[in-house]
N, C-alpha and C. Protein backbone atom coordinates (compact mmCIF):
# COMPACT_ATOMS: atom_id res chain seq x y z
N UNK A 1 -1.70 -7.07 -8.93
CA UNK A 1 -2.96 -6.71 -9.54
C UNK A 1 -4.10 -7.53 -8.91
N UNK A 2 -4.11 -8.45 -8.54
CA UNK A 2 -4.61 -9.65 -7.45
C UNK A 2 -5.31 -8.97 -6.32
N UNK A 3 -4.27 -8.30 -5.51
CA UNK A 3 -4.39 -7.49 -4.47
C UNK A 3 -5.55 -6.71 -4.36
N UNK A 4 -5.43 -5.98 -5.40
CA UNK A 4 -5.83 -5.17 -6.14
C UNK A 4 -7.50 -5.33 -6.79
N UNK A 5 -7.91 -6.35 -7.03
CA UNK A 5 -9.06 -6.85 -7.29
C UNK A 5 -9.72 -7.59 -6.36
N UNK A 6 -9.11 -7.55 -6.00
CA UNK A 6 -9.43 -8.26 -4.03
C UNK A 6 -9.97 -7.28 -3.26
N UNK A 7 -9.34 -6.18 -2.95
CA UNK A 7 -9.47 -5.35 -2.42
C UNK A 7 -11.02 -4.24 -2.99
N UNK A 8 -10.81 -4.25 -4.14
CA UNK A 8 -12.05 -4.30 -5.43
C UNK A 8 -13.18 -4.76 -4.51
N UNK A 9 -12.92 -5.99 -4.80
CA UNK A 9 -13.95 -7.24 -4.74
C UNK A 9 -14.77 -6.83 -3.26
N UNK A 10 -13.99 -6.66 -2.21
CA UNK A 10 -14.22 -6.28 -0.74
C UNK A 10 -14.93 -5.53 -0.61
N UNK A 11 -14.24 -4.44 -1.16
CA UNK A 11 -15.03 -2.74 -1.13
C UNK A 11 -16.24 -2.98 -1.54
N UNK A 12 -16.69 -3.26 -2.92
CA UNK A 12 -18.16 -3.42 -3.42
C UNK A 12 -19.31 -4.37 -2.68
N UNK A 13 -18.60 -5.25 -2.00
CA UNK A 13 -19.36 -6.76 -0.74
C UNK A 13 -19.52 -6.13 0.44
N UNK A 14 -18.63 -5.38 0.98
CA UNK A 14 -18.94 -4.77 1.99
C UNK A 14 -19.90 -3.37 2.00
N UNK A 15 -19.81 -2.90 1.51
CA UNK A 15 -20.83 -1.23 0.94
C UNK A 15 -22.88 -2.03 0.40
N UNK A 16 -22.23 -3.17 -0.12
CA UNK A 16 -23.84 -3.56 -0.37
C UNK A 16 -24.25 -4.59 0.88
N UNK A 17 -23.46 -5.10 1.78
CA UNK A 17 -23.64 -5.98 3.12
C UNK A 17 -23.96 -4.64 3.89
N UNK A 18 -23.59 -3.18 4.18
CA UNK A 18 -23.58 -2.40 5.25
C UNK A 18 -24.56 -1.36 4.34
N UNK A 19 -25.00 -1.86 3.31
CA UNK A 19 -26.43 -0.50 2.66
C UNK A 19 -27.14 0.12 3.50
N UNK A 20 -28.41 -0.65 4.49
CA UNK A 20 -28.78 0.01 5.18
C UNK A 20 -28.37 0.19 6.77
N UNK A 21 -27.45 0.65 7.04
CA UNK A 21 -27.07 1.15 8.33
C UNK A 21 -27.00 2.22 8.62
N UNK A 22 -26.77 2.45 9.89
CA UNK A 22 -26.75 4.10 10.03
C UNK A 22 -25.72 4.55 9.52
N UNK A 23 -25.11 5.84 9.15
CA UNK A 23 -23.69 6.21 8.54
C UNK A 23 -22.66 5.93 9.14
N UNK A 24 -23.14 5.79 10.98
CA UNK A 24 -21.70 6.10 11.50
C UNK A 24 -21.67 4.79 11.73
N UNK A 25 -21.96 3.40 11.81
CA UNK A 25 -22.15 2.27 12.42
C UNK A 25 -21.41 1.55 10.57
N UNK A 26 -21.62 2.57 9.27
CA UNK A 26 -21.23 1.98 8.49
C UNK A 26 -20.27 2.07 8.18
N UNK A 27 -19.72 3.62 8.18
CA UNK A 27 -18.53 4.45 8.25
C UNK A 27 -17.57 3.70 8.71
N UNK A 28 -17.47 3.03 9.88
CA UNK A 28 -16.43 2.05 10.47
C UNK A 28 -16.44 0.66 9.81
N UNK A 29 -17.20 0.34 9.49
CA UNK A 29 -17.51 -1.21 8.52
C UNK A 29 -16.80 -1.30 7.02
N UNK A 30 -16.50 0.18 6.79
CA UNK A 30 -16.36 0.00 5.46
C UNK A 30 -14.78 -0.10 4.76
N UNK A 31 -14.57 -0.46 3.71
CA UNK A 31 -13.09 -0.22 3.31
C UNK A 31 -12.47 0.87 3.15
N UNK A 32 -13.00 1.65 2.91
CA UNK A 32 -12.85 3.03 3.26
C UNK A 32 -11.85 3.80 4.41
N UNK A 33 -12.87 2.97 5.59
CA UNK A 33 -12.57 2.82 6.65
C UNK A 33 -11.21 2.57 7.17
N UNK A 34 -10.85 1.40 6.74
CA UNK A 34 -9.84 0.60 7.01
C UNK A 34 -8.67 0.84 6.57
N UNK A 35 -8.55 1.59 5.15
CA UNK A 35 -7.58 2.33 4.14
C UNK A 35 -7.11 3.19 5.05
N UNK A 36 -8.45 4.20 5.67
CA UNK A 36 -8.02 5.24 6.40
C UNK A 36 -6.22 5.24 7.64
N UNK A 37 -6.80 4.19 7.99
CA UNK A 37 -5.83 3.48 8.99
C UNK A 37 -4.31 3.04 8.73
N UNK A 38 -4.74 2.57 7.49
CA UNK A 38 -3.04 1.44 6.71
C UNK A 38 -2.01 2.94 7.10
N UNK A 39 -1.02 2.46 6.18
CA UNK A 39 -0.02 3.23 5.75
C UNK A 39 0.14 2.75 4.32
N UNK A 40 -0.90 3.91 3.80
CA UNK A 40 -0.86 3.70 2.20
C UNK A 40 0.90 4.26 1.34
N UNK A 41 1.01 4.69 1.92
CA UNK A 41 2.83 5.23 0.80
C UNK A 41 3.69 3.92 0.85
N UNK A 42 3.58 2.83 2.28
CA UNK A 42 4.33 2.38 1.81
C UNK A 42 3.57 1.44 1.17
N UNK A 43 2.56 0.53 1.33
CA UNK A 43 2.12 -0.16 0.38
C UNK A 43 1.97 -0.17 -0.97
N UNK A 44 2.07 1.09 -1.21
CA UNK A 44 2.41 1.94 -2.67
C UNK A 44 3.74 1.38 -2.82
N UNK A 45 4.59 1.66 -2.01
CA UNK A 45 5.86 1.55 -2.57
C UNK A 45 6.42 -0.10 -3.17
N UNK A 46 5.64 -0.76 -1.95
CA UNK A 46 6.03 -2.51 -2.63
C UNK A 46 5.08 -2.45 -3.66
N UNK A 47 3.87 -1.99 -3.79
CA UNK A 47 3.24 -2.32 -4.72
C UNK A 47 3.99 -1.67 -6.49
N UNK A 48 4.53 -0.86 -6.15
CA UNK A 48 5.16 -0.46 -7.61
C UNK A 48 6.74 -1.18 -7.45
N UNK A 49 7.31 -1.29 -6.56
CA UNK A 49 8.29 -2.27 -6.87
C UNK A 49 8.33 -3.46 -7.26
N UNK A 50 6.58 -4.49 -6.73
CA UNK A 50 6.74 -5.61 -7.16
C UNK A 50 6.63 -5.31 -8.51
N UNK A 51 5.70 -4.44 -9.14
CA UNK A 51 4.99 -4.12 -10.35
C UNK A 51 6.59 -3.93 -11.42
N UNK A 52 7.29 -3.25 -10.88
CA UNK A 52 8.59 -2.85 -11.86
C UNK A 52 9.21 -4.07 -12.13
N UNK A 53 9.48 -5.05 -10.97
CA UNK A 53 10.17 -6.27 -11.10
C UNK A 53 9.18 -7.23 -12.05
N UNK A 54 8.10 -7.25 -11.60
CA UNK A 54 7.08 -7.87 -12.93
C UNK A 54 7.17 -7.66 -14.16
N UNK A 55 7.44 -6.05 -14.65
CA UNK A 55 8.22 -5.53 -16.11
C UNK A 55 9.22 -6.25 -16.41
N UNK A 56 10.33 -6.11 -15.62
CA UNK A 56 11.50 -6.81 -15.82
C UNK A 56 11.72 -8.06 -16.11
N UNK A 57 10.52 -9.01 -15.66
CA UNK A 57 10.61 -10.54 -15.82
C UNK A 57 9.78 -10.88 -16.99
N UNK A 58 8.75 -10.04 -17.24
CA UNK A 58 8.20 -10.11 -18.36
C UNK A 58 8.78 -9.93 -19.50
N UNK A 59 9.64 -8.45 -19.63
CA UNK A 59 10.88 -8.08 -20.78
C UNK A 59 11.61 -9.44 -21.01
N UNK A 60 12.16 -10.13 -19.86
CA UNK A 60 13.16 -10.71 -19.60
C UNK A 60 14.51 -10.64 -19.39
N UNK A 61 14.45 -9.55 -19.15
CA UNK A 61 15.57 -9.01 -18.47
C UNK A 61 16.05 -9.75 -17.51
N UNK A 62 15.20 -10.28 -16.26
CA UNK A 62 15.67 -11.16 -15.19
C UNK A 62 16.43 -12.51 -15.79
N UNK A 63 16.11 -12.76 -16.83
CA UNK A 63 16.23 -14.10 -17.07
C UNK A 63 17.85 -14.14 -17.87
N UNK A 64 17.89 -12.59 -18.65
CA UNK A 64 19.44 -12.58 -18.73
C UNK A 64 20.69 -12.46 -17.88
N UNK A 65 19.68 -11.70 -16.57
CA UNK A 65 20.43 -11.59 -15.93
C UNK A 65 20.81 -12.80 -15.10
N UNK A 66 19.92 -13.31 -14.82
CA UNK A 66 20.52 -15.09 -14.46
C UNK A 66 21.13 -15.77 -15.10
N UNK A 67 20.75 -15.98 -16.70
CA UNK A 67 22.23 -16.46 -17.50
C UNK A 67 23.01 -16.11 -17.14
N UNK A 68 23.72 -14.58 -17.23
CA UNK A 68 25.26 -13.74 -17.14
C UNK A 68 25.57 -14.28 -15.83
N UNK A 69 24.77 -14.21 -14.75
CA UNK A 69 25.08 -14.43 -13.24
C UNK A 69 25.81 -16.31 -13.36
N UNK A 70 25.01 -17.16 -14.05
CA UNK A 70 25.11 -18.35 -14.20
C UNK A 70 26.41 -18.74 -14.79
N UNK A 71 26.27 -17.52 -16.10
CA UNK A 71 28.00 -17.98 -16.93
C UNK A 71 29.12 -17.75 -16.48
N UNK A 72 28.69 -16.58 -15.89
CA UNK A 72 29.96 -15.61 -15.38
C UNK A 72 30.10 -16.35 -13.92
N UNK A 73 29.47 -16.31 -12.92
CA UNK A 73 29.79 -17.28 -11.46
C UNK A 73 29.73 -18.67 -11.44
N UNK A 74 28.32 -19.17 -11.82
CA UNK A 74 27.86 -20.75 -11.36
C UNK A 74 27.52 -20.88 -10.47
N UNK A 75 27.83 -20.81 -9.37
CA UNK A 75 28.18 -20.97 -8.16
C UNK A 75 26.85 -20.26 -7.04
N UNK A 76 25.88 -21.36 -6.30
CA UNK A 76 24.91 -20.84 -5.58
C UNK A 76 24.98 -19.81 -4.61
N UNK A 77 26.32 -20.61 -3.55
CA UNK A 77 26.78 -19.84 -2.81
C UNK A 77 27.39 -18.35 -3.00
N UNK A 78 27.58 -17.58 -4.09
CA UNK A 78 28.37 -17.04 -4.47
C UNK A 78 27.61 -15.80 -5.11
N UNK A 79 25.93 -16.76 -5.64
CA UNK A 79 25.44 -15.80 -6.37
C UNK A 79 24.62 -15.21 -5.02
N UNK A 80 23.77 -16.01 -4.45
CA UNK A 80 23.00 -15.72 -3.06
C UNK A 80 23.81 -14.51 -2.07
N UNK A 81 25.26 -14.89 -1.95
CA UNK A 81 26.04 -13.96 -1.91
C UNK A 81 26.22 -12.67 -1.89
N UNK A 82 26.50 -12.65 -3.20
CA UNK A 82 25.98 -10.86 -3.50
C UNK A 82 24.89 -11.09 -4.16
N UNK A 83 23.71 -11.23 -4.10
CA UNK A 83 22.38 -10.73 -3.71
C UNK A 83 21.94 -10.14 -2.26
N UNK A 84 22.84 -11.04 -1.42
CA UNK A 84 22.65 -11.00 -0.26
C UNK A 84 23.32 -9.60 0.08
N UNK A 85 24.56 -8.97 -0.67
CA UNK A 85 25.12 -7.91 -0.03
C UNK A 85 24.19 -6.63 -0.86
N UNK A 86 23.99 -7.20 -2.18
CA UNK A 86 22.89 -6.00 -2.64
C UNK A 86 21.82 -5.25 -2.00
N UNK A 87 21.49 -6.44 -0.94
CA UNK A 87 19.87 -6.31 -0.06
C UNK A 87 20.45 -5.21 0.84
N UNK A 88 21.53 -4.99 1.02
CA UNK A 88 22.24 -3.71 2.28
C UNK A 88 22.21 -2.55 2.03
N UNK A 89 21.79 -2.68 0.37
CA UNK A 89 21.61 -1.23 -0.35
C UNK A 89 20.02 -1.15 -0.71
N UNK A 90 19.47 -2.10 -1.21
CA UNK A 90 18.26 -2.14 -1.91
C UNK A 90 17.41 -3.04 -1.23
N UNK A 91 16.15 -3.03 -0.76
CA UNK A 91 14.97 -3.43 0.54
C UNK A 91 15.37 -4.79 -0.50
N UNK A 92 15.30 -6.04 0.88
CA UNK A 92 15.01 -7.25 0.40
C UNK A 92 13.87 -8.01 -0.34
N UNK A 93 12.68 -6.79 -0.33
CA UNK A 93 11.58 -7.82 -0.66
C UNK A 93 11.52 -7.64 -2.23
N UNK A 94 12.08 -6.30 -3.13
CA UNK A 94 12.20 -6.60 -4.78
C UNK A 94 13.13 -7.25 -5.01
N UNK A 95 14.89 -7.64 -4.46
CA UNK A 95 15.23 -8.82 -4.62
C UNK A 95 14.89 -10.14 -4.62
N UNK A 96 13.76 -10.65 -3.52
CA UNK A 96 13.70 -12.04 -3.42
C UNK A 96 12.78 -11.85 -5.02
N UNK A 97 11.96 -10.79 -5.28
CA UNK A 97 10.78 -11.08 -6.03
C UNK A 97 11.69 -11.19 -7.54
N UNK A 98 12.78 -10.48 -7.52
CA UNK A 98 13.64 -10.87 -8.62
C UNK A 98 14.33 -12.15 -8.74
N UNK A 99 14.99 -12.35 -7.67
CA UNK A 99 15.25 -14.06 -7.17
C UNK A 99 14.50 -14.72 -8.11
N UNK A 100 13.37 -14.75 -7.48
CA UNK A 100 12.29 -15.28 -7.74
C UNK A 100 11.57 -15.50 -9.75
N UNK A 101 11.67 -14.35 -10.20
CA UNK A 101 11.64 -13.99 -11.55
C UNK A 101 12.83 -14.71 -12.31
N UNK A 102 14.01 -14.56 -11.92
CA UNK A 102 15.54 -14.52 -12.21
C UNK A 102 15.26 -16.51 -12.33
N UNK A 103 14.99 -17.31 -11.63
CA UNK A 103 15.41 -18.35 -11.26
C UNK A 103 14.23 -18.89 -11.06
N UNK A 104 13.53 -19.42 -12.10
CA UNK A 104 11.52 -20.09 -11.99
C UNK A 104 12.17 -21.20 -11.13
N UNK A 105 10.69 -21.75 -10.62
CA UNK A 105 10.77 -23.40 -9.85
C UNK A 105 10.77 -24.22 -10.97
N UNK A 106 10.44 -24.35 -12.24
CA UNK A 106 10.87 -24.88 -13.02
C UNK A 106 12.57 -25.80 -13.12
N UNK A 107 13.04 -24.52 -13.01
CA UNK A 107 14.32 -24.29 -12.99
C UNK A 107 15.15 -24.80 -11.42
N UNK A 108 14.66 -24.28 -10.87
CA UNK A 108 14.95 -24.56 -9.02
C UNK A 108 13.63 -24.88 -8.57
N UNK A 109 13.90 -26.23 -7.34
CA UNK A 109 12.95 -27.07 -6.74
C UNK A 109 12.64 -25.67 -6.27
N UNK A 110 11.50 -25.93 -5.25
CA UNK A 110 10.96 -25.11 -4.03
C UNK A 110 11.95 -25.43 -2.92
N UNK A 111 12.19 -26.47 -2.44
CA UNK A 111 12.80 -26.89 -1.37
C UNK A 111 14.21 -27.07 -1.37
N UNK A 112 14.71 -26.38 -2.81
CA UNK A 112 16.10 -26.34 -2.94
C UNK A 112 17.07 -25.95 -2.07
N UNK A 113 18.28 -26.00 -2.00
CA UNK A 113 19.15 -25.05 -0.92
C UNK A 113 19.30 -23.57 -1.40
N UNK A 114 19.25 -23.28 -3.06
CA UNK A 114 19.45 -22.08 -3.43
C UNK A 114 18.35 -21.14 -2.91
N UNK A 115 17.26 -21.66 -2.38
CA UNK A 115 15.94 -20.51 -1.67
C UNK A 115 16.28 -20.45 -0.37
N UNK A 116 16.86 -21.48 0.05
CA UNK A 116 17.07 -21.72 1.51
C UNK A 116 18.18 -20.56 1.95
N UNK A 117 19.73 -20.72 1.36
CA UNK A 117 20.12 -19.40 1.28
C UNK A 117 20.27 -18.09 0.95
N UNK A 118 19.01 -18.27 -0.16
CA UNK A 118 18.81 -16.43 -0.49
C UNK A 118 17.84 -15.80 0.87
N UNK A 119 17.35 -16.72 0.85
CA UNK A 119 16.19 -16.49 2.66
C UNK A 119 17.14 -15.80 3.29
N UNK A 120 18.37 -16.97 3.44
CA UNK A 120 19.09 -15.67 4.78
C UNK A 120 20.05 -14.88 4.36
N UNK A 121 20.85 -14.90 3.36
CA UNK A 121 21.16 -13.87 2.41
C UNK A 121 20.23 -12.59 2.46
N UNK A 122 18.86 -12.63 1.86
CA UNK A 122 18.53 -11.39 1.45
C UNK A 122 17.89 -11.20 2.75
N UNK A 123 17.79 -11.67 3.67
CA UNK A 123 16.86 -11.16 4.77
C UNK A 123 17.75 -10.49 5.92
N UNK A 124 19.21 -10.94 6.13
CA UNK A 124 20.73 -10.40 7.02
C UNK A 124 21.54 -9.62 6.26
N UNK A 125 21.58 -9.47 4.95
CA UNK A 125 22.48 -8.67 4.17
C UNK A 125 21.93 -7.39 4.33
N UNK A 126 20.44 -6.88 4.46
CA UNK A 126 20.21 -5.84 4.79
C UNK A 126 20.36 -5.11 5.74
N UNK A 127 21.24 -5.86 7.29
CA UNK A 127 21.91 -5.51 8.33
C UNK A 127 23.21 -4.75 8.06
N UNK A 128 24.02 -5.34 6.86
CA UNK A 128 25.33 -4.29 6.66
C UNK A 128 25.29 -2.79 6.93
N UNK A 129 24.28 -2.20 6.01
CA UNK A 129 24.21 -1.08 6.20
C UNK A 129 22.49 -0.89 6.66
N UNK A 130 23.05 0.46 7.42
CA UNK A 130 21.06 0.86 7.99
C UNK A 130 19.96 0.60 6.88
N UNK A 131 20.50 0.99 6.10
CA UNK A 131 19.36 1.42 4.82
C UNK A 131 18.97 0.11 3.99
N UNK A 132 19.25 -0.70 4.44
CA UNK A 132 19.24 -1.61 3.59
C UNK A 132 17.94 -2.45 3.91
N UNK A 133 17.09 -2.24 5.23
CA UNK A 133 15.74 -2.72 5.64
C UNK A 133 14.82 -1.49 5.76
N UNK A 134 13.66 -1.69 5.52
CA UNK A 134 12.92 -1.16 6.08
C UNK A 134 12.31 -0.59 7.28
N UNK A 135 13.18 -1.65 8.79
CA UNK A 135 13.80 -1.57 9.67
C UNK A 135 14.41 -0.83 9.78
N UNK A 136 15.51 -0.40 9.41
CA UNK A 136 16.53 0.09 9.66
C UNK A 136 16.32 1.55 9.19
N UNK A 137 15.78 1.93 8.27
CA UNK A 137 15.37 2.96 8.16
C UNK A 137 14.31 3.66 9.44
N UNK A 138 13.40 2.82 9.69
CA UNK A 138 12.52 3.25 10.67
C UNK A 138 13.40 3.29 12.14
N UNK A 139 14.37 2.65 12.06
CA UNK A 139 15.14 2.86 13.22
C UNK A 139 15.72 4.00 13.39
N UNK A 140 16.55 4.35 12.01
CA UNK A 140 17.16 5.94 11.97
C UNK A 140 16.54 7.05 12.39
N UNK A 141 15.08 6.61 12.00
CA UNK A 141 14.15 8.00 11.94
C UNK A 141 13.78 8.11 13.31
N UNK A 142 13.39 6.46 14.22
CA UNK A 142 12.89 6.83 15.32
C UNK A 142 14.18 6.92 16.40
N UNK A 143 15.10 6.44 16.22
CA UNK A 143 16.71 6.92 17.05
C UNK A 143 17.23 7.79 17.22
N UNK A 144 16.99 8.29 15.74
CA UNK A 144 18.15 9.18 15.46
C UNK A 144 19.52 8.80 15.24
N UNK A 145 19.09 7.53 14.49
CA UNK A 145 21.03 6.61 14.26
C UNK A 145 21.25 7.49 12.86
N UNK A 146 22.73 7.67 13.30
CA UNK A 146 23.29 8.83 11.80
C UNK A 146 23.84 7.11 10.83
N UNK A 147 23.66 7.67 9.65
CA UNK A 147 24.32 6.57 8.80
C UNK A 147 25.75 6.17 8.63
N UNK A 148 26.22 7.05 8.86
CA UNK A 148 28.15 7.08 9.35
C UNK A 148 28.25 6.94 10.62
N UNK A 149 27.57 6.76 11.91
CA UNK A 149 27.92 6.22 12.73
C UNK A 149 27.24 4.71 12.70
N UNK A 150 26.48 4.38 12.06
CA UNK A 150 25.81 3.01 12.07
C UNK A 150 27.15 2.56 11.35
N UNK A 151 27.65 3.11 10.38
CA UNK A 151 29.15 2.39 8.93
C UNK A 151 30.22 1.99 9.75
N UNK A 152 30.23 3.26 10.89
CA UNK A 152 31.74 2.93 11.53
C UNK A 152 31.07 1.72 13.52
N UNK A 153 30.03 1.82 13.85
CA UNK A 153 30.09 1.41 14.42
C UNK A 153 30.09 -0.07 14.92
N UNK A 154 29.15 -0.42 13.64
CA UNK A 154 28.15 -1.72 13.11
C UNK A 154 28.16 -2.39 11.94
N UNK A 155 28.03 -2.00 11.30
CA UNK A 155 28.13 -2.64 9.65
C UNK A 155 29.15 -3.53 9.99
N UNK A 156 30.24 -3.46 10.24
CA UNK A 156 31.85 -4.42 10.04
C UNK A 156 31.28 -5.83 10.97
N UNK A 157 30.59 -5.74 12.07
CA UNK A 157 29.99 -6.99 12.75
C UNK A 157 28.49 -7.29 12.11
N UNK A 158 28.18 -6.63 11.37
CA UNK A 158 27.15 -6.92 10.64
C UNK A 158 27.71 -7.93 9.48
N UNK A 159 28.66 -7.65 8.88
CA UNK A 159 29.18 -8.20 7.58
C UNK A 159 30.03 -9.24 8.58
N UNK A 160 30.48 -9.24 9.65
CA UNK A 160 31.45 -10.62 10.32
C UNK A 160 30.19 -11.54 10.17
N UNK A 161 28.66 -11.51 11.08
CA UNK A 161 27.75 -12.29 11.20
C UNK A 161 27.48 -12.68 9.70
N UNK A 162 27.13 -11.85 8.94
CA UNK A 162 26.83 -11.73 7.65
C UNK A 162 27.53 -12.94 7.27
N UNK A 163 28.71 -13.24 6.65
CA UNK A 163 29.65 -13.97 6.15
C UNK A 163 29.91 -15.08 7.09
N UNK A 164 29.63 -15.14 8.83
CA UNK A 164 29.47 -16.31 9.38
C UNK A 164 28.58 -17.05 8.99
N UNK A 165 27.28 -16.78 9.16
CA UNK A 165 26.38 -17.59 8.36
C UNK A 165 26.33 -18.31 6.93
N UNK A 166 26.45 -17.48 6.24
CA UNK A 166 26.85 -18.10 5.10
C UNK A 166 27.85 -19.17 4.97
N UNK A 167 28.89 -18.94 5.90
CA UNK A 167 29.92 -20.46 6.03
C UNK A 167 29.49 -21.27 6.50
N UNK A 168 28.62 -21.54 7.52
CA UNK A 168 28.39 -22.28 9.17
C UNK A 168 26.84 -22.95 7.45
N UNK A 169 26.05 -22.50 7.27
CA UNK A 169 25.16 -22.76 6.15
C UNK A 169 25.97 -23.92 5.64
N UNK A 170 26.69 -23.66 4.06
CA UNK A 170 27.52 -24.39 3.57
C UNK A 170 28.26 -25.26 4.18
N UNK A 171 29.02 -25.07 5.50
CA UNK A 171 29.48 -26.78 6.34
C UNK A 171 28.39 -27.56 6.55
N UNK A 172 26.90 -26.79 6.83
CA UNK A 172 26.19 -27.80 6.69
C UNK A 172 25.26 -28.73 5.91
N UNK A 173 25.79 -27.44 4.73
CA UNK A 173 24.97 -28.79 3.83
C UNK A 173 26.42 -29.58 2.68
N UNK A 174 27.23 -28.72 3.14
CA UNK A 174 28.61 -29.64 2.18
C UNK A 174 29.42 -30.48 2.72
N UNK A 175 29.61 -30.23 4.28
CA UNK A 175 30.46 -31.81 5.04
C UNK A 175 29.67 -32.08 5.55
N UNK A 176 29.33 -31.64 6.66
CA UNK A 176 28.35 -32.37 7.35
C UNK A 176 27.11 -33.55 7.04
């Protein structure tokens, strides 16, 4: 909503900074302008996903779901984990923002290890399968990669790297 009033804020500063100009010298100056250009659907799209995950943390829903995750696992490595394999199905950026909801800094430092491995958790788990980045989708479309040949060709060294990291991580912050 920030964004959002920002963007507000812009539009109305810029239209009374470019009042008297010629149309076409303003036409390009303006926010208007610039909208023209974006790719509004998808900004739509994070913008109502962050917005849904905001519901959710507000309900508190996130916050049960971190209990259950907490009672039922414990375990950082484990939960980052499958978050991390969720992100292969579902874009990483409403997970971290649930992460994020799920687990206040209150609760977890900033500089904890549990952010440190959802980072690469939710940001490589979306390599398992195509669909799981935003990337990867735009790859399909501009390739022409079929999703059953990405399953049988890739995914299985996607999930080897996948699960390397996550170990090679943990030796280094548990023996090493």
């Amino acid at each position: 909503m920030g964004i959002m009033l920002g963007v507000g804020t812009l539009w109305y500063v810029t239209e009374m900074m470019h009042k008297g100009r010629e149309p076409e010298v303003r036409g390009r100056l303006t926010v208007a302008a610039v909208l023209r250009r974006i790719d509004t659907p998808s900004i739509l799209f994070f913008l109502g996903i962050l917005l849904a995950v905001a519901a959710l943390e507000t309900s508190g829903h996130l916050h049960l779901l971190a209990s259950g995750l907490n009672d039922a696992i414990g375990n950082i490595y484990i939960i980052n984990t499958l978050i991390g394999m969720l992100s292969s199905i579902v874009d990483n950026v409403p997970l971290v923002a649930a992460a994020m909801g799920m687990y206040p800094i209150s609760q977890i430092p900033v500089d904890d290890k549990f952010w440190e491995l959802l980072a690469y958790c939710a940001g490589t788990g979306g390599s398992i399968l195509i669909i799981g980045s935003a990337a990867g989708v735009a790859t399909m479309g501009i390739l022409k990669i079929d999703f059953i040949w990405y399953l049988r060709k890739i995914s299985f060294y996607a999930l080897i790297g996948y699960f390397s990291g996550i170990l090679v991580y943990y030796l280094l912050e548990n023996v090493m």
